[in-house]
C-alpha atoms as a PDB file:
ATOM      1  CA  UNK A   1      14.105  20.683 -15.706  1.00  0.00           C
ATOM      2  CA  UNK A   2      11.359  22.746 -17.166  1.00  0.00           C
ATOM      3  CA  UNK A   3       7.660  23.318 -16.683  1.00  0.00           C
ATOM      4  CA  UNK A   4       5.099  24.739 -19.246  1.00  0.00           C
ATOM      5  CA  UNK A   5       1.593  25.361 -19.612  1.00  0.00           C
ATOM      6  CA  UNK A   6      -0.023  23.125 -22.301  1.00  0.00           C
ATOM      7  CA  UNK A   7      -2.882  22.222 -23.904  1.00  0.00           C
ATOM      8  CA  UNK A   8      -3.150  18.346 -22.320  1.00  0.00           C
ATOM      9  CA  UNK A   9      -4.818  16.262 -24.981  1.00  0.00           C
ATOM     10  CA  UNK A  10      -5.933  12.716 -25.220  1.00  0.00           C
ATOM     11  CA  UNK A  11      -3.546  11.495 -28.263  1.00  0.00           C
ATOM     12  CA  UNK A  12      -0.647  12.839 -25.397  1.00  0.00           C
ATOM     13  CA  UNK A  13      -1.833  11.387 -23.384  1.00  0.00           C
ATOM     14  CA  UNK A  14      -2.150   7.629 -25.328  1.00  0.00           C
ATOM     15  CA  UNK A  15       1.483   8.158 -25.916  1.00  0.00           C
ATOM     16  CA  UNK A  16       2.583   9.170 -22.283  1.00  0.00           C
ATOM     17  CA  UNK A  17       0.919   6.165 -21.244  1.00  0.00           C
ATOM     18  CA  UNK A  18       2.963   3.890 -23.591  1.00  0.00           C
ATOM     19  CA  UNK A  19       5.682   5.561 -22.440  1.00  0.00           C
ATOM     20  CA  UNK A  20       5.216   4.899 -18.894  1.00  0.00           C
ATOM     21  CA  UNK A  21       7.770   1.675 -18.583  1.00  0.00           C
ATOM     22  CA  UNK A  22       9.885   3.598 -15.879  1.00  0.00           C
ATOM     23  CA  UNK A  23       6.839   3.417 -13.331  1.00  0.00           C
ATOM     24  CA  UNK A  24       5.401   0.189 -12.722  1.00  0.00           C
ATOM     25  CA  UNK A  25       3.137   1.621 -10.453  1.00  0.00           C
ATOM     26  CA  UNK A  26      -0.106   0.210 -11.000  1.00  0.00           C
ATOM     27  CA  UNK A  27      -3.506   2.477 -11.897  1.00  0.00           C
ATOM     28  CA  UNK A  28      -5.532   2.578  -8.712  1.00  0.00           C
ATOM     29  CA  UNK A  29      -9.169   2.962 -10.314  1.00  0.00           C
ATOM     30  CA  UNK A  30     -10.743   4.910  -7.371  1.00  0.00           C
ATOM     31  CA  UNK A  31      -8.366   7.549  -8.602  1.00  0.00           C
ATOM     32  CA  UNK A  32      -8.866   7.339 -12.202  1.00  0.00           C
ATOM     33  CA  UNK A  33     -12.645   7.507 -11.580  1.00  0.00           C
ATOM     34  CA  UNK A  34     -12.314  10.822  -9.098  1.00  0.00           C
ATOM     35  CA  UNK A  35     -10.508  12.225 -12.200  1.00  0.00           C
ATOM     36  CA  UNK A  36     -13.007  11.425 -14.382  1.00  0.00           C
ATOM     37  CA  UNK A  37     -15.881  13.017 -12.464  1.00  0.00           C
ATOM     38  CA  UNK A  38     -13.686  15.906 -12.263  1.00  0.00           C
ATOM     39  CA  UNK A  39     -13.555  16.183 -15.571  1.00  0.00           C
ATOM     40  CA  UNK A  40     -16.710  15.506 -16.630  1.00  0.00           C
ATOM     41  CA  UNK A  41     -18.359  18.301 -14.408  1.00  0.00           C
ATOM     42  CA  UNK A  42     -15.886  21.038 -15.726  1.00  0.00           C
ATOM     43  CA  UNK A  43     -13.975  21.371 -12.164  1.00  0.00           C
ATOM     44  CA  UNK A  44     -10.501  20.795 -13.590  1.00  0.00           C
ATOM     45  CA  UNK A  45      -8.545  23.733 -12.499  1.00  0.00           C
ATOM     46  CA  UNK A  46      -4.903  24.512 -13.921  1.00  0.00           C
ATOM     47  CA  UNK A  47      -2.490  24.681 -10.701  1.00  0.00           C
ATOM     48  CA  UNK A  48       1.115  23.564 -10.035  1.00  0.00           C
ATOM     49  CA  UNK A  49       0.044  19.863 -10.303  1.00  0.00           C
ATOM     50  CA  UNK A  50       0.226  18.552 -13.553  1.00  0.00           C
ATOM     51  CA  UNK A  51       2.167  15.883 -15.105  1.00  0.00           C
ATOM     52  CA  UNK A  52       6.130  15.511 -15.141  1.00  0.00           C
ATOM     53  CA  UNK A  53       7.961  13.556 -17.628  1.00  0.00           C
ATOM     54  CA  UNK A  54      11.784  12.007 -16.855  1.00  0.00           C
ATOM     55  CA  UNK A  55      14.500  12.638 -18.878  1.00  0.00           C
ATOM     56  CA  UNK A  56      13.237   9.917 -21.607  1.00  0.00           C
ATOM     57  CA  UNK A  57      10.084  10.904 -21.565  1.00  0.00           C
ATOM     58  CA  UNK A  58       8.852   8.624 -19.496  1.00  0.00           C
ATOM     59  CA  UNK A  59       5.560   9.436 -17.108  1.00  0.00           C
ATOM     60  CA  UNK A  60       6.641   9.463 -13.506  1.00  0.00           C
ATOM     61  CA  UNK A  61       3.378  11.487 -12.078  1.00  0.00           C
ATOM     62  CA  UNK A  62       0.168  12.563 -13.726  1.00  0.00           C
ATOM     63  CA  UNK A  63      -0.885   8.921 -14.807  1.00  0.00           C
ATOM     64  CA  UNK A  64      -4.135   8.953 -13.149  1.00  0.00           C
ATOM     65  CA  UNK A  65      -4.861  12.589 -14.895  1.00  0.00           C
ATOM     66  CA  UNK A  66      -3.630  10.749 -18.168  1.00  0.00           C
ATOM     67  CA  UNK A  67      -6.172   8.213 -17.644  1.00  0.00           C
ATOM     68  CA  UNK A  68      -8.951   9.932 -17.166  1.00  0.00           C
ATOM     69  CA  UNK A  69      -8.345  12.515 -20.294  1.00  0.00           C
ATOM     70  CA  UNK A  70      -7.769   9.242 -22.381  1.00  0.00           C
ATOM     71  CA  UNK A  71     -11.107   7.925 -20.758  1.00  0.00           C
ATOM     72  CA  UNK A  72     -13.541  10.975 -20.975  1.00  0.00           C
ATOM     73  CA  UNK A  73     -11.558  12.409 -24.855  1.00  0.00           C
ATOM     74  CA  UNK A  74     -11.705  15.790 -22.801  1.00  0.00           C
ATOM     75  CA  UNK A  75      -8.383  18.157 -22.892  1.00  0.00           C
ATOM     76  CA  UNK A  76      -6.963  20.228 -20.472  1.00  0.00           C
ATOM     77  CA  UNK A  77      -4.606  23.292 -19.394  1.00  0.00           C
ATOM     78  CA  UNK A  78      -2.118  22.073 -17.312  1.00  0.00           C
ATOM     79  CA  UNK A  79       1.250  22.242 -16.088  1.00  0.00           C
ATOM     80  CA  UNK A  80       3.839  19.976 -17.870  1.00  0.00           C
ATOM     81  CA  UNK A  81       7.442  19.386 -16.456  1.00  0.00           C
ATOM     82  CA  UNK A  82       9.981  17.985 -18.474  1.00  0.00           C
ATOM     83  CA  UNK A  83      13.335  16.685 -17.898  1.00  0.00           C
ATOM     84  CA  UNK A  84      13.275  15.064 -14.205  1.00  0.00           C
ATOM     85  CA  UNK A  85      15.908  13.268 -12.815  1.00  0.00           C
ATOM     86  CA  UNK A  86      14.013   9.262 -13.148  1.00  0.00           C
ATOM     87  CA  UNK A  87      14.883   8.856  -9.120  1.00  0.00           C
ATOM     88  CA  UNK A  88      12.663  11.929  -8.921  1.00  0.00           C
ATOM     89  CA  UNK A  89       9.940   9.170  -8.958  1.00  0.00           C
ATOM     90  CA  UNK A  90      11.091   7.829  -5.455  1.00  0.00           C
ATOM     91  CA  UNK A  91      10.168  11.445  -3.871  1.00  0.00           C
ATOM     92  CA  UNK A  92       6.527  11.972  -5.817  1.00  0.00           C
ATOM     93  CA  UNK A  93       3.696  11.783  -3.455  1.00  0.00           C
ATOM     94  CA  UNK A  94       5.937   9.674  -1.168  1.00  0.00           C
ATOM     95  CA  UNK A  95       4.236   9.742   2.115  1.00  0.00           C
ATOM     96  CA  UNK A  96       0.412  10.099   0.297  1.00  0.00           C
ATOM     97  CA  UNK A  97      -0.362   8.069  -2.540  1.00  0.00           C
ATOM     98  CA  UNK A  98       2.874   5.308  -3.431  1.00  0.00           C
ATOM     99  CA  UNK A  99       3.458   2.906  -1.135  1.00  0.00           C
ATOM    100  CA  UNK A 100       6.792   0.834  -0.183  1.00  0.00           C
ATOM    101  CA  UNK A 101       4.984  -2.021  -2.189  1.00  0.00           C
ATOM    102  CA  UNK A 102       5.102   0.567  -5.044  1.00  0.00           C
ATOM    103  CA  UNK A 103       8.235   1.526  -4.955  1.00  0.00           C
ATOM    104  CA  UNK A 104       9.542  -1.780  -4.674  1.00  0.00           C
ATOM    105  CA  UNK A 105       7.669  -2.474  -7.641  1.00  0.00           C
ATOM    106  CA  UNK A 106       9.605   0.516  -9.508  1.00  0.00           C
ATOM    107  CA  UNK A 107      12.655  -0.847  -8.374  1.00  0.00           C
ATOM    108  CA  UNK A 108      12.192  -4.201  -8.885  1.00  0.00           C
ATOM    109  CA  UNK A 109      10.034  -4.469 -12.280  1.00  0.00           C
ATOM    110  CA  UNK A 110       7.735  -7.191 -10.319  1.00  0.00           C
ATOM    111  CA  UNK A 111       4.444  -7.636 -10.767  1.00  0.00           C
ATOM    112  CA  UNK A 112       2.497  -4.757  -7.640  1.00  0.00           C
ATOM    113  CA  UNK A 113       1.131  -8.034  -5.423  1.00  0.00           C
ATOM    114  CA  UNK A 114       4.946  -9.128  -5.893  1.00  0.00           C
ATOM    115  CA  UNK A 115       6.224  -6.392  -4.693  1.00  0.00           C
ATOM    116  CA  UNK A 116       3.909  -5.835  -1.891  1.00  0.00           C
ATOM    117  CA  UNK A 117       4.973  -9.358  -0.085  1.00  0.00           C
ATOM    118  CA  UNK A 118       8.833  -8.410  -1.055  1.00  0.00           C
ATOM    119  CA  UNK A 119       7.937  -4.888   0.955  1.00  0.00           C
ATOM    120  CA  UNK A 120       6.577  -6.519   3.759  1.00  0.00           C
ATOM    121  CA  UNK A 121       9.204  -8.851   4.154  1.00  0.00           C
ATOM    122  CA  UNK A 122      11.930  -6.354   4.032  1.00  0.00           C
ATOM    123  CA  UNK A 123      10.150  -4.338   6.732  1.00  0.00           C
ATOM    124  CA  UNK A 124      10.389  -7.592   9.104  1.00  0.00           C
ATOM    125  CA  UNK A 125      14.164  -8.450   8.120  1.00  0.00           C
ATOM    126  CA  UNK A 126      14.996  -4.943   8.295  1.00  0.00           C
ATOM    127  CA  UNK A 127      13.610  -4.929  12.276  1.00  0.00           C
ATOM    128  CA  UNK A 128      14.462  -8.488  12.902  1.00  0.00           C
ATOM    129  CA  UNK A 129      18.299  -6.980  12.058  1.00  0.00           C
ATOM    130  CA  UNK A 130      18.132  -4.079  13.778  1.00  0.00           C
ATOM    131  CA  UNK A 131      17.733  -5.587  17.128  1.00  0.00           C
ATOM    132  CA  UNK A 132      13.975  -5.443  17.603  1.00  0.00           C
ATOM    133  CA  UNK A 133      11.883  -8.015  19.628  1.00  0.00           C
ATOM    134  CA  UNK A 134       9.987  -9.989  17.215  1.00  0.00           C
ATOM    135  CA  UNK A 135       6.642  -8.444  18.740  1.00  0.00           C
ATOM    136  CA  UNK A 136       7.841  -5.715  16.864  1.00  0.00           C
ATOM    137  CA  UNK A 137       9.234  -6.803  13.645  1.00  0.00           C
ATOM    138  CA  UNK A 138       6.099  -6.035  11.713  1.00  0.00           C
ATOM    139  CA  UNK A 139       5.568  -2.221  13.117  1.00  0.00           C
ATOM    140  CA  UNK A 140       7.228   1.323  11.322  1.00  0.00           C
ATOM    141  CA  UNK A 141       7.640   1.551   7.580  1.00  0.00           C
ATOM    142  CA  UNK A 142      10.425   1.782   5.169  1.00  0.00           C
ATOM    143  CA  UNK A 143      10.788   4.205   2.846  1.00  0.00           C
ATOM    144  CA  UNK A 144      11.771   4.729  -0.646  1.00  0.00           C
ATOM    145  CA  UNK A 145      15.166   5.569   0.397  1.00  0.00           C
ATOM    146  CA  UNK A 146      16.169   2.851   2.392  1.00  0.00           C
ATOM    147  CA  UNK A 147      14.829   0.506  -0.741  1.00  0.00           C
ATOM    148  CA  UNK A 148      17.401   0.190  -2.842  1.00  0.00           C
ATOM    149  CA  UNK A 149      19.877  -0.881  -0.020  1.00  0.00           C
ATOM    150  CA  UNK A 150      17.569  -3.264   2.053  1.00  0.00           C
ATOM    151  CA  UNK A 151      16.807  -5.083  -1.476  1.00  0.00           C
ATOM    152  CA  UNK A 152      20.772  -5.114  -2.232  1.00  0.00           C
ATOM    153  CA  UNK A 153      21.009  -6.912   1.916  1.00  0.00           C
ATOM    154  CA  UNK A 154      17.917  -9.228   1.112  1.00  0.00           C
ATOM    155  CA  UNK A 155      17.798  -9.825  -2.464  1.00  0.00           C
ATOM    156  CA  UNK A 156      14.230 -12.393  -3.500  1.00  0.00           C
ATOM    157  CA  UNK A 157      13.997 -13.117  -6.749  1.00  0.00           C
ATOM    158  CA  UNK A 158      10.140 -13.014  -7.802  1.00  0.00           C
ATOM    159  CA  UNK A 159      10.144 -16.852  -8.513  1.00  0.00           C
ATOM    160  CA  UNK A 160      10.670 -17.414  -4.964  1.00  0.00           C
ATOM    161  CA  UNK A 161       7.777 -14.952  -4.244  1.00  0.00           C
ATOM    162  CA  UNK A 162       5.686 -16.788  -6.741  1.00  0.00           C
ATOM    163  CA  UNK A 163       6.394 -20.770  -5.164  1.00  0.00           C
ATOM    164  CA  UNK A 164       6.131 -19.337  -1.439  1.00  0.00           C
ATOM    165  CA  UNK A 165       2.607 -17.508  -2.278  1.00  0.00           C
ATOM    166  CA  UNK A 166       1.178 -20.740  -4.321  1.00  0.00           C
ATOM    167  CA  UNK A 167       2.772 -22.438  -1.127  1.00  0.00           C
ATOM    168  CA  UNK A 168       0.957 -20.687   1.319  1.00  0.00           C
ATOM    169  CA  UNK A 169      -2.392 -21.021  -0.943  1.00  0.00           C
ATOM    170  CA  UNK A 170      -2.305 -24.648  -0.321  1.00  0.00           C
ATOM    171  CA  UNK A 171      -1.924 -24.965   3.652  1.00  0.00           C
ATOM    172  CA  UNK A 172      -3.495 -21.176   3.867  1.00  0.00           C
ATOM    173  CA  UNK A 173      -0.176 -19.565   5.273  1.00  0.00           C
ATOM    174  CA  UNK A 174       1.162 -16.481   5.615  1.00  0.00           C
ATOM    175  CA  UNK A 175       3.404 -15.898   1.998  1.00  0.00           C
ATOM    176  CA  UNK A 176       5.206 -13.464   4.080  1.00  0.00           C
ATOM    177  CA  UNK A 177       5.601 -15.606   6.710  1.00  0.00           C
ATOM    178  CA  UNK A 178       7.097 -18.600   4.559  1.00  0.00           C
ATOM    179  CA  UNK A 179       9.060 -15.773   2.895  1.00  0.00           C
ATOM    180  CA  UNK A 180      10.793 -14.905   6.176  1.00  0.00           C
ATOM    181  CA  UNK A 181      11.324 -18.337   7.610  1.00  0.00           C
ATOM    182  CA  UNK A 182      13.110 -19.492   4.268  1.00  0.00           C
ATOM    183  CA  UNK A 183      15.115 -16.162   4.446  1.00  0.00           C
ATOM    184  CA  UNK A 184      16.042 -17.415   8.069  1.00  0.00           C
ATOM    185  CA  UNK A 185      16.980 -21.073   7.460  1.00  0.00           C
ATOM    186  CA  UNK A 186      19.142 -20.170   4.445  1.00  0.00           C
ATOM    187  CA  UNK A 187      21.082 -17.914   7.227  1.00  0.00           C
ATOM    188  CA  UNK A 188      22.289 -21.376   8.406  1.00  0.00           C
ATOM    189  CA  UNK A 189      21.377 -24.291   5.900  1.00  0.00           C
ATOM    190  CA  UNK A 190      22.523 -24.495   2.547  1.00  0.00           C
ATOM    191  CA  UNK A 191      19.288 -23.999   0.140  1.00  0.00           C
ATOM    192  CA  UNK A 192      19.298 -28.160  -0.915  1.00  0.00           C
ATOM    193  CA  UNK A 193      18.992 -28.999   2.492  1.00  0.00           C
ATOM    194  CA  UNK A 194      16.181 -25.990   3.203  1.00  0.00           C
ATOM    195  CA  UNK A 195      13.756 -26.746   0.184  1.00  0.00           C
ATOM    196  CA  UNK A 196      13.722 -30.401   1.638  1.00  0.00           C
ATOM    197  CA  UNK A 197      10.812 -29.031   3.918  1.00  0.00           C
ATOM    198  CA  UNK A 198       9.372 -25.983   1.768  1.00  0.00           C
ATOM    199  CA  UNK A 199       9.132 -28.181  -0.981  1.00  0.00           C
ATOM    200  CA  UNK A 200       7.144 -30.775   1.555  1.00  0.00           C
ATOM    201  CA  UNK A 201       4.883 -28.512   2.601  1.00  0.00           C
ATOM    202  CA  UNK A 202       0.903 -27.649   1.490  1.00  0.00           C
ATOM    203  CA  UNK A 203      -0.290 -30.238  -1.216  1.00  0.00           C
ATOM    204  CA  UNK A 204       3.029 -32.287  -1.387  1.00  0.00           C
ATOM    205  CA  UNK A 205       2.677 -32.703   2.707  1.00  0.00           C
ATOM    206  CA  UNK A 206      -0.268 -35.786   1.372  1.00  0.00           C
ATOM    207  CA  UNK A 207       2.962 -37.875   0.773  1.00  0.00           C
ATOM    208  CA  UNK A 208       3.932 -38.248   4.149  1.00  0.00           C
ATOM    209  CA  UNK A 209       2.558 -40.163   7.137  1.00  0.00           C
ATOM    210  CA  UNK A 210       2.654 -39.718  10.751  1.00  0.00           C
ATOM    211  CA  UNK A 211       4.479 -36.899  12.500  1.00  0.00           C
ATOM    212  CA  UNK A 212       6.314 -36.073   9.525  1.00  0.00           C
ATOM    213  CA  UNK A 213       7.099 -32.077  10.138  1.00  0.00           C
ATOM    214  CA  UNK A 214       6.461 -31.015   6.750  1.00  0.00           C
ATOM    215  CA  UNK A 215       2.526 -32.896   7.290  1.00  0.00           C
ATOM    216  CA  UNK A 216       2.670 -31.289  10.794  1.00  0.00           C
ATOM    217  CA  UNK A 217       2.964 -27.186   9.308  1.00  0.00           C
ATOM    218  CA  UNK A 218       0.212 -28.037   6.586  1.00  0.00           C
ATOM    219  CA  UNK A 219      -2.224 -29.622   9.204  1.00  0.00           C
ATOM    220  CA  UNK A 220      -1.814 -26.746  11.514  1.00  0.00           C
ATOM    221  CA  UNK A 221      -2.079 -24.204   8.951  1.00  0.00           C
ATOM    222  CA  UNK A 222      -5.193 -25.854   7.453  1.00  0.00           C
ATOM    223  CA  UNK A 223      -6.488 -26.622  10.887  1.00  0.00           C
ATOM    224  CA  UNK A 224      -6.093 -22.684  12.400  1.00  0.00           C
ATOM    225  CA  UNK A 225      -6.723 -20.382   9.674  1.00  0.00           C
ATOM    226  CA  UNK A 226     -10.048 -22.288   9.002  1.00  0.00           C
ATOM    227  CA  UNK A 227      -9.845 -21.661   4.876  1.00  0.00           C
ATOM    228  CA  UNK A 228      -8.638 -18.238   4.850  1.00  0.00           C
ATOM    229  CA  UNK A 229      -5.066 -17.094   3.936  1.00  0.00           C
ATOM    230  CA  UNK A 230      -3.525 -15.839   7.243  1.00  0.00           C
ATOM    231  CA  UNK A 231      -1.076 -12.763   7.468  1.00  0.00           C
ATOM    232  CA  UNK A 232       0.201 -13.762  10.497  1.00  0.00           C
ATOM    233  CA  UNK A 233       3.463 -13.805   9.739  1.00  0.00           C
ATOM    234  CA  UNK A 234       6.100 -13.218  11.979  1.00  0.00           C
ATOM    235  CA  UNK A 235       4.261 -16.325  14.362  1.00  0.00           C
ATOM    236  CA  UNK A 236       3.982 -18.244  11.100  1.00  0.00           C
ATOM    237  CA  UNK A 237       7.670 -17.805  10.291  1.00  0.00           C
ATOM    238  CA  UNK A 238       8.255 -19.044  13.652  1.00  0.00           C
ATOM    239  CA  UNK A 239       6.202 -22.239  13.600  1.00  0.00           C
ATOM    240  CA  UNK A 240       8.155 -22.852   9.744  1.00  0.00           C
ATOM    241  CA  UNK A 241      11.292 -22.835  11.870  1.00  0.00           C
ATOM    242  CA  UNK A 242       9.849 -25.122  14.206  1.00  0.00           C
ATOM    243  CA  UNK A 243       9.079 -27.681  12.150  1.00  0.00           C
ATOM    244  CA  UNK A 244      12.065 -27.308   9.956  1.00  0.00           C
ATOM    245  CA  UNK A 245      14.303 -28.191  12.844  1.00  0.00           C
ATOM    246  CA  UNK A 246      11.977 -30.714  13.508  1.00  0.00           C
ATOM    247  CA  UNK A 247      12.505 -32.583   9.884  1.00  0.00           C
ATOM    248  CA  UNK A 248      16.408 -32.749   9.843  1.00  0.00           C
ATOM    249  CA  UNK A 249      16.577 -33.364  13.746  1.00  0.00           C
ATOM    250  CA  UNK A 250      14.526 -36.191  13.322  1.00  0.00           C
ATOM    251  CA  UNK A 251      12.300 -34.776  16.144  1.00  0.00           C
ATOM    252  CA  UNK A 252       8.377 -35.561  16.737  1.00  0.00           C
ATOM    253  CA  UNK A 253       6.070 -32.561  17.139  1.00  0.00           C
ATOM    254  CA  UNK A 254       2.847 -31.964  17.491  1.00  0.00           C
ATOM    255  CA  UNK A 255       0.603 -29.074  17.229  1.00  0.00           C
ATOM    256  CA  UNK A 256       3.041 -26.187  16.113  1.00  0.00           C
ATOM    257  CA  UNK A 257       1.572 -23.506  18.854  1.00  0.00           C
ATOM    258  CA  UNK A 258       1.904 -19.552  18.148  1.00  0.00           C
ATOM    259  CA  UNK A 259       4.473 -17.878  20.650  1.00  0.00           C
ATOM    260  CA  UNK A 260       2.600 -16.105  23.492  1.00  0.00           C
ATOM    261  CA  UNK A 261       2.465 -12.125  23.690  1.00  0.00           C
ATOM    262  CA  UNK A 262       3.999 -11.183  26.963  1.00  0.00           C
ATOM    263  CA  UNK A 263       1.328  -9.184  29.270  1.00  0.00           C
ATOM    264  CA  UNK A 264       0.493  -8.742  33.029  1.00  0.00           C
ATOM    265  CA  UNK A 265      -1.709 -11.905  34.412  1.00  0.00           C
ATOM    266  CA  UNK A 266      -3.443 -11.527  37.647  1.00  0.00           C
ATOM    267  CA  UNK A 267      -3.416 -13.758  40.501  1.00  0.00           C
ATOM    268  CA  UNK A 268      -4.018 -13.926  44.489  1.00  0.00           C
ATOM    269  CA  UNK A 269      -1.234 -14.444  46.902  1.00  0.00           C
ATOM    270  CA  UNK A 270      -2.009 -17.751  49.055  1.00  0.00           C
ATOM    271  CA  UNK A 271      -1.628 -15.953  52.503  1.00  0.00           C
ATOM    272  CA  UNK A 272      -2.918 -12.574  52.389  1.00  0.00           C
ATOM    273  CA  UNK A 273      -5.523 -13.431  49.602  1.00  0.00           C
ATOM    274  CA  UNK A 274      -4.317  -9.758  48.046  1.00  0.00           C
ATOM    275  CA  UNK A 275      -4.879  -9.776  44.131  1.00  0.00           C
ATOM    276  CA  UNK A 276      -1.163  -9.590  42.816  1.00  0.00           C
ATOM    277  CA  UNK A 277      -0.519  -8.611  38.689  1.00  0.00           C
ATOM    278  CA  UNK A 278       2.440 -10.330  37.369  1.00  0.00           C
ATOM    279  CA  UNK A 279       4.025  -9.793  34.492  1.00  0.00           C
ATOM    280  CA  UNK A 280       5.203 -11.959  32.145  1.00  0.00           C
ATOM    281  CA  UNK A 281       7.689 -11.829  29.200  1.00  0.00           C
ATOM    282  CA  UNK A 282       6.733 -12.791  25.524  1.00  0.00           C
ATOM    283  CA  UNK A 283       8.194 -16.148  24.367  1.00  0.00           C
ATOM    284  CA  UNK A 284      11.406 -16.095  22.239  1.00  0.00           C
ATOM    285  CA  UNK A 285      11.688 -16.325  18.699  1.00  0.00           C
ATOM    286  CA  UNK A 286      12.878 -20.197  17.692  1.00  0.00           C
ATOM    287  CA  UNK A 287      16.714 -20.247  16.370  1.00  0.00           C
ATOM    288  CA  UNK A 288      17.503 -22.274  13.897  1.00  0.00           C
ATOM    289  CA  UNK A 289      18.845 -25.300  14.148  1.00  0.00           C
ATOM    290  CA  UNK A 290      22.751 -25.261  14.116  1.00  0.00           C
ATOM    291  CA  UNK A 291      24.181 -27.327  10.494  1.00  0.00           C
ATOM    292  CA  UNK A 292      24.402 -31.316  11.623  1.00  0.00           C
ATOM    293  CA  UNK A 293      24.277 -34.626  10.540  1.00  0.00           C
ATOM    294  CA  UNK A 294      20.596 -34.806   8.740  1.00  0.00           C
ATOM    295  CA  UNK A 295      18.611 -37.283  10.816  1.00  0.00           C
ATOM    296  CA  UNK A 296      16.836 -40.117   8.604  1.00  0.00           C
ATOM    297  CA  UNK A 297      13.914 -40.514  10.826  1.00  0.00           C
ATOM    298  CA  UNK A 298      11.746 -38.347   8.245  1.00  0.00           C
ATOM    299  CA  UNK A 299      14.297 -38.017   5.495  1.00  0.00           C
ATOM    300  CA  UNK A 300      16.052 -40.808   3.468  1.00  0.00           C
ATOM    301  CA  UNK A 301      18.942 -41.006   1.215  1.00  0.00           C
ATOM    302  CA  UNK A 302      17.083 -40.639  -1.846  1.00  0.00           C
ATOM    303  CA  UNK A 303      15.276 -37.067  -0.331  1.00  0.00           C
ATOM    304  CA  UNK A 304      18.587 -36.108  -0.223  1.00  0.00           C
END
């Protein structure tokens, strides 16, 4: 590794930015634009931040800078390192500027709102796995360390990502939630036997009449988020199990409700009228349904 002090100008700049196939990371243009200004108004300063280039020469930090020269045509001083290890790119700005969606995007080569659902549903399995009540699945954050061995214990390809997020468009459900409750099933259910319902589900539920589960999930989706896309995914995960295990049981369900929040509910004891607070627990987290004879209530021979 080695830093100089260079002249920074625009043409390097154009071919940095070429060169920047090692970070996926995507421009954020609120950042670009501060540069810019900065720029523009003569109050770039040369100091220890610069721009670093890996070991091929590719861009791991500075691309925002880079932008902006390329942008405004105006060169710099600054600081140039050369020669970085490429996993340097993991520890850059780690707890400021990347997120885990961007460095699963790094990792991964997927597309950043890829990535972000892929993030978000490693955070849940991660918790789910460590023992965590499913209140909590969705709190902490990962970091760019644990990435590379969470993705290795819950490998999505990015053409599931893609069907469960065009999924969830049509019955307005959480992607991460579908994302999780697939991840879930295929614990148990070989992945024929699981796409029989996530395959059912949004516009394809219009096939089926009645109670069918798969018409059950898209009603209720459509019916509580109201036309917007919910997040709520750890309950939606849990109603996707619900009706899963409804659709090869051969059960009849109706409204898929969310699992209730535990909390303290007040009430008055019959002989001394005292107010009393109770507490109560939050509900569990469905299982899945244990590997059976498929019931042909809601699927026949030829779904199979």
């Amino acid at each position: 590794m080695r830093t100089k002090t260079v002249l920074v100008t625009p043409d390097m700049c154009v071919k940095w930015m070429k060169n920047r196939v090692c970070n996926c990371v995507p421009l954020r243009s609120y950042n670009v634009e501060k540069f810019r200004e900065i720029l523009r108004t003569g109050q770039f300063r040369t100091t220890h931040q610069g721009f670093a280039l890996d070991s091929h020469g590719c861009l791991i930090d500075g691309q925002h800078r880079a932008q902006a020269i390329i942008d405004t045509g105006i060169s710099v001083t600054a600081q140039v390192t050369y020669d970085l290890d490429p996993d340097t790119f993991a520890a850059i700005d780690g707890g400021r500027v990347r997120t885990a969606g961007d460095h699963v995007a790094q990792a991964s080569g997927m597309t950043q709102n890829n990535a972000n659902y892929y993030s978000a549903s490693l955070k849940i399995l991660r918790n789910r796995a460590q023992g965590l009540h499913w209140t909590r699945w969705t709190t902490g954050k990962i970091t760019a360390d644990e990435i590379p061995e969470l993705m290795s214990s819950w490998p999505i390809p990015e053409s599931r990502i893609n069907y469960m997020l065009t999924k969830g468009r049509q019955c307005h459900a959480s992607g991460t939630g579908l994302l999780i409750s697939h991840h879930i099933i295929l614990e148990k259910w070989p992945e024929s036997v699981v796409n029989l319902f996530f395959e059912g589900i949004g516009d394809a539920s219009r096939d089926y009449v009645g109670k069918d589960p798969r018409a059950v999930y898209t009603n209720t989706m459509l019916n509580v988020n109201k036309g917007v896309i919910s997040r709520d995914s750890v309950q939606q995960a849990a109603q996707a199990i619900k009706a899963f295990n409804a659709l090869v049981s051969g059960e009849t369900i109706g409204t898929l409700k969310k699992m209730k929040m535990g909390g303290v509910k007040a009430r008055r004891d019959r002989e001394t009228g005292e107010k009393i607070e109770q507490p109560y627990l939050a509900d569990r987290f469905p299982s899945v349904i244990g590997v059976q004879t498929i019931s042909q209530n809601w699927l026949n021979t030829d779904d199979q």
